[in-house]
Protein backbone atom coordinates (compact mmCIF):
# COMPACT_ATOMS: atom_id res chain seq x y z
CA UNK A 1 -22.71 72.14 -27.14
CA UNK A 2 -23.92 69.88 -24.74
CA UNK A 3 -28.25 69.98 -24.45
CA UNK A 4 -28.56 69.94 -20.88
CA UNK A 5 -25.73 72.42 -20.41
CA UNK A 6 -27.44 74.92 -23.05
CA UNK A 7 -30.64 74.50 -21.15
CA UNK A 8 -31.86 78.17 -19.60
CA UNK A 9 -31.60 78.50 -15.72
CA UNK A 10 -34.93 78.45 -13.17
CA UNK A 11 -33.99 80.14 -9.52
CA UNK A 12 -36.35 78.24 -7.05
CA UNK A 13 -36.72 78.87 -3.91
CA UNK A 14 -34.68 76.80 -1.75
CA UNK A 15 -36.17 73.86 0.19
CA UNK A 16 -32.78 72.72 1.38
CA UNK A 17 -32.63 72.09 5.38
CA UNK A 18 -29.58 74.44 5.11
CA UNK A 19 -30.78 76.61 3.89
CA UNK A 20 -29.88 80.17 5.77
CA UNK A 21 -33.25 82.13 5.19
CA UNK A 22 -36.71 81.84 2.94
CA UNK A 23 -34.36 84.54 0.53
CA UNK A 24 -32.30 81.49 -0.21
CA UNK A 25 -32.32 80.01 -3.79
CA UNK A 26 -31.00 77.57 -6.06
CA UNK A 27 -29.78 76.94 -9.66
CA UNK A 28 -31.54 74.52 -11.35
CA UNK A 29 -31.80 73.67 -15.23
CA UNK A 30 -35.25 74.41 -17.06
CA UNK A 31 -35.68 70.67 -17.96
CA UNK A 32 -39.06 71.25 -19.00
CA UNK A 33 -37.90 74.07 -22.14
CA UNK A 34 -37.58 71.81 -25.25
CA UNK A 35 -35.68 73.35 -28.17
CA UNK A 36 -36.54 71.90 -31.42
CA UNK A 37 -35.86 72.87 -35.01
CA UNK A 38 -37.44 75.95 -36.68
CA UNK A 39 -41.18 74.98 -38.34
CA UNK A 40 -40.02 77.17 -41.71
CA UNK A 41 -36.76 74.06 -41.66
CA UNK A 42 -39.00 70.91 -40.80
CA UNK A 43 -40.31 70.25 -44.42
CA UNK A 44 -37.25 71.27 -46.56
CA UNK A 45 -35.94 68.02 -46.94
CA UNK A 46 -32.87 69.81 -48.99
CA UNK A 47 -31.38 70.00 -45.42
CA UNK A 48 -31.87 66.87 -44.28
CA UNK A 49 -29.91 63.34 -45.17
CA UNK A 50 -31.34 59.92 -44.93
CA UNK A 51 -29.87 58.23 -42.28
CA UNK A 52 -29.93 54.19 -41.40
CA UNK A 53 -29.05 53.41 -38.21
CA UNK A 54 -26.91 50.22 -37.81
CA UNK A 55 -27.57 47.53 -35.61
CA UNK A 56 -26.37 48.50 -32.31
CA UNK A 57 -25.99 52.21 -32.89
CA UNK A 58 -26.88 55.13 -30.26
CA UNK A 59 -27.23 58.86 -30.88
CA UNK A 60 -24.26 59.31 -29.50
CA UNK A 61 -22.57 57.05 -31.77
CA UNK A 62 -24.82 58.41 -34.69
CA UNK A 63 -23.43 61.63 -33.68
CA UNK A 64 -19.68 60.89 -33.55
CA UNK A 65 -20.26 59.46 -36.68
CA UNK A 66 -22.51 62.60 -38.75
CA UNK A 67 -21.06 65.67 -36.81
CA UNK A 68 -17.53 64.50 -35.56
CA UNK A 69 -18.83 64.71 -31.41
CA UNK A 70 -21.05 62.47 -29.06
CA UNK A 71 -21.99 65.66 -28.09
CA UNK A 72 -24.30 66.64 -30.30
CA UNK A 73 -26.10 63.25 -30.31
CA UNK A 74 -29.65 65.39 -29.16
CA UNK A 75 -29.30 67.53 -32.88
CA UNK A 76 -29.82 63.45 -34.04
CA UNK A 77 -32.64 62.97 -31.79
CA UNK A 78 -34.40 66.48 -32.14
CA UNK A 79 -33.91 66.97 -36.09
CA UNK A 80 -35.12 63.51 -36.56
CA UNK A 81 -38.33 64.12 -34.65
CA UNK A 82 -37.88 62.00 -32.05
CA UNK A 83 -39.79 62.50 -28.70
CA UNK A 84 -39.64 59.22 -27.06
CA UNK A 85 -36.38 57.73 -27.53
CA UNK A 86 -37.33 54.42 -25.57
CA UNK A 87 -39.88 53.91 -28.19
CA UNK A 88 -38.73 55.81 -31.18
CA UNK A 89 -35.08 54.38 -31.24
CA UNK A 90 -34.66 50.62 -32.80
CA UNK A 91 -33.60 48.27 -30.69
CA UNK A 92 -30.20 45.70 -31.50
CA UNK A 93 -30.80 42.60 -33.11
CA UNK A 94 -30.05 40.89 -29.51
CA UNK A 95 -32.50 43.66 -27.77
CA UNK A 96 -35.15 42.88 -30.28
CA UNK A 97 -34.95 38.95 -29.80
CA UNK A 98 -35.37 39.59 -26.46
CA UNK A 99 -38.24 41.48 -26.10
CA UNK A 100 -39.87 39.18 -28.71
CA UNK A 101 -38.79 36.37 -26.47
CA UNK A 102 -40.60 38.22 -23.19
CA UNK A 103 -43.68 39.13 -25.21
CA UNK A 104 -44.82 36.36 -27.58
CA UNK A 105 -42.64 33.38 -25.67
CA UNK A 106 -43.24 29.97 -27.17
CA UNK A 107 -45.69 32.32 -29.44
CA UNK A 108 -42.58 33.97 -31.33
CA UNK A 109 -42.75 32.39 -34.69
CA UNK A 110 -46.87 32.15 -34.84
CA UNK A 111 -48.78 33.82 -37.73
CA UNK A 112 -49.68 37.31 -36.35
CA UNK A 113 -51.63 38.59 -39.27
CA UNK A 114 -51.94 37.74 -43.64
CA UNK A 115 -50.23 40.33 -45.95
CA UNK A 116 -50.52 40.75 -50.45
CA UNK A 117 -48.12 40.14 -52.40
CA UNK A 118 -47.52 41.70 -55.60
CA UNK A 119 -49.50 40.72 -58.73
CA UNK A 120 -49.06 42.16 -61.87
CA UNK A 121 -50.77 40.69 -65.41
CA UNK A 122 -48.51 39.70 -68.25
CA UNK A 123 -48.20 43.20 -69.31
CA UNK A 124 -46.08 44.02 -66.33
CA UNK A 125 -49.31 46.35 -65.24
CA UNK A 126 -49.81 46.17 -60.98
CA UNK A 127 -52.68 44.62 -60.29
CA UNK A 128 -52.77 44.17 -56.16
CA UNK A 129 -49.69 45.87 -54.31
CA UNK A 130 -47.89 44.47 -51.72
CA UNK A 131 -48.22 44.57 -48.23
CA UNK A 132 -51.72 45.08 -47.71
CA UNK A 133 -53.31 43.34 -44.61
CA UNK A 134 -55.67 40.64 -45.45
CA UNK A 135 -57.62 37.72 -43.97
CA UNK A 136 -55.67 34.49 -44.36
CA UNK A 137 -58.40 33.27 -47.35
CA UNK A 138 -58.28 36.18 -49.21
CA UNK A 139 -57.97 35.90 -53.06
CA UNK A 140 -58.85 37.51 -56.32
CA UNK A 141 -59.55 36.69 -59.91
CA UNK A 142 -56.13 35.37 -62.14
CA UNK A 143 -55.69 38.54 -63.87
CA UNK A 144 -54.53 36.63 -67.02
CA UNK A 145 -56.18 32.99 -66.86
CA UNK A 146 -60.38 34.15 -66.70
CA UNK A 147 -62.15 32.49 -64.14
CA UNK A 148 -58.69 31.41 -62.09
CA UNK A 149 -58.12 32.25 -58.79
CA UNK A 150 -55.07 33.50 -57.22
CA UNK A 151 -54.47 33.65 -53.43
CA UNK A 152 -51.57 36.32 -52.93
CA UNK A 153 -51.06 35.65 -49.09
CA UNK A 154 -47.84 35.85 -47.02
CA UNK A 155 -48.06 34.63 -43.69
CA UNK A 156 -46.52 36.83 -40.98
CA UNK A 157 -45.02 35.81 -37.83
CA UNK A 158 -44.86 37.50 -34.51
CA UNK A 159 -41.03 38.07 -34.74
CA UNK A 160 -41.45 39.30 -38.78
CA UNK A 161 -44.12 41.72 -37.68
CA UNK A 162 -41.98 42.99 -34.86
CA UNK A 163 -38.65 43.25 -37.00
CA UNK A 164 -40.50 45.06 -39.55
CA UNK A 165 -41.75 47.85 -37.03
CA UNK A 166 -38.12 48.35 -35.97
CA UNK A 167 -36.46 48.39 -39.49
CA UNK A 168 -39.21 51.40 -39.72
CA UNK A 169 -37.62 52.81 -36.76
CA UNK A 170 -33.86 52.82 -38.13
CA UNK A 171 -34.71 55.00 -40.90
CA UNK A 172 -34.58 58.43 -40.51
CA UNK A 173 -33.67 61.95 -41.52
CA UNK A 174 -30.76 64.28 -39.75
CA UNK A 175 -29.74 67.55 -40.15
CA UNK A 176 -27.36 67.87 -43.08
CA UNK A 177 -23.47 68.60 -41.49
CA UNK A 178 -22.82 71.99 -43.00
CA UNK A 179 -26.30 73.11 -41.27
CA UNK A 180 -25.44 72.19 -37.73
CA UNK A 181 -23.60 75.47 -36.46
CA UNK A 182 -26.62 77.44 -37.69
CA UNK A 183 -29.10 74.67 -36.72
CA UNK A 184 -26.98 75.06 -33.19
CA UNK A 185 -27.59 78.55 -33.40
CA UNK A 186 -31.26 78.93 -34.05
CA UNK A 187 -31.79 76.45 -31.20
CA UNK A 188 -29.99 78.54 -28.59
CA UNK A 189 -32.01 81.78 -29.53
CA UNK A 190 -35.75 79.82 -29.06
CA UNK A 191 -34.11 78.30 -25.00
CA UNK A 192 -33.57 81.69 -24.41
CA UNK A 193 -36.57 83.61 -22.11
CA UNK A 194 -38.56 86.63 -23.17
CA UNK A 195 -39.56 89.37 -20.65
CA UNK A 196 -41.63 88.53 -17.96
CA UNK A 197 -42.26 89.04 -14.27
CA UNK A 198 -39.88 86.07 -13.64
CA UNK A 199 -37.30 87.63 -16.12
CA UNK A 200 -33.48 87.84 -14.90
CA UNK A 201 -31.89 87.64 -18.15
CA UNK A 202 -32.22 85.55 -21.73
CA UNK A 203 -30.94 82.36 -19.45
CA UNK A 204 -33.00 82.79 -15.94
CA UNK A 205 -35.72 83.19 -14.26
CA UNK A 206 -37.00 83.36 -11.09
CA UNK A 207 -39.97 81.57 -9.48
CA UNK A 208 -42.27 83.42 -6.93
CA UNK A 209 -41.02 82.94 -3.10
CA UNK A 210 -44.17 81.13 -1.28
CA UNK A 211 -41.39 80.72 1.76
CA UNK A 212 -41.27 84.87 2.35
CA UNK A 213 -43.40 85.89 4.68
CA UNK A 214 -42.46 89.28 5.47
CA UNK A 215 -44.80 92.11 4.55
């Protein structure tokens, strides 16, 4: 099931210069209907597996991988929330160099911000968590030595902060296999059109003709 072949049908009026009359119209695919799954299925995480993509890995390849076919890498994309795939999709290790490299340049490996570590006392009890963004000088009181000081501070670089907001990116959650025929199913029925003025059948419509001019 191929997305853009499931897409539902728009006949527009023809603005072709071969067009033989203003009754002429053509085919064209409804890019603008977006199927996505059900809102009841979005938060029952008992259908969904965790999913880390690889370095290097497409939907397609995500896909072949999960469901057997390339073609159903848009099930990865739209069960995994995805809108934006330019954005939303982690880049390779060798894509992600790169871009640091255009971005930061000579810049890559300065600080870009402070981060906590973790501090617990003696009795194994957390005391600061980590990964909390802090001014480079931050510090609090030794939780087990009173009146000491301890400064939990990481530095992090350009390149760290950058890697860490794509390892974000190459988790994610996909549509368990045994769910995908009915997953498939579900997403047909919402492409399909209701009745309208425009209404042909479940997979067209047809736009107004501005180009007839006859009474």
């Amino acid at each position: 099931m191929s997305y853009f072949r499931e897409l539902p049908n728009v006949r527009y009026q023809s603005f072709l210069t071969d067009k033989q009359s203003s009754q002429d119209y053509i085919l064209v695919k409804n890019i603008f209907r977006r199927a996505k799954i059900r809102d009841d299925l979005q938060n029952v995480f008992t259908l969904f597996n965790k999913y880390e993509i690889k370095d290097g890995m497409r939907p397609d390849l995500v896909a072949r991988e999960v469901y057997g076919s390339t073609e159903y890498d848009w099930v990865v994309i739209t069960t995994s929330g995805i809108t934006n795939i330019r954005e939303e999709w982690p880049l390779s290790n060798k894509e992600l160099y790169d871009y640091c490299d255009r971005v930061y340049g000579t810049s890559i490996n300065d600080i870009h911000h402070y981060m906590t570590t973790e501090v617990k006392d003696s009795n194994g009890r957390l005391i600061l968590e980590k990964g909390l963004e802090v001014d480079s000088d931050f510090s609090i009181s030794h939780p087990d030595n009173y009146g000491g000081i301890l400064r939990p501070v990481t530095a992090i670089t350009n390149f760290e902060y950058e890697t860490d907001i794509n390892n974000k990116k190459s988790l994610i959650y996909i549509l368990k296999p045994q769910y995908l025929q009915q997953a498939l199913k579900d997403m047909r029925n919402e492409l399909f059109y209701g009745e309208s003025s425009q209404y042909i059948d479940q997979k067209t419509i047809q736009t107004e003709n501005t180009l007839n001019t006859s009474p």
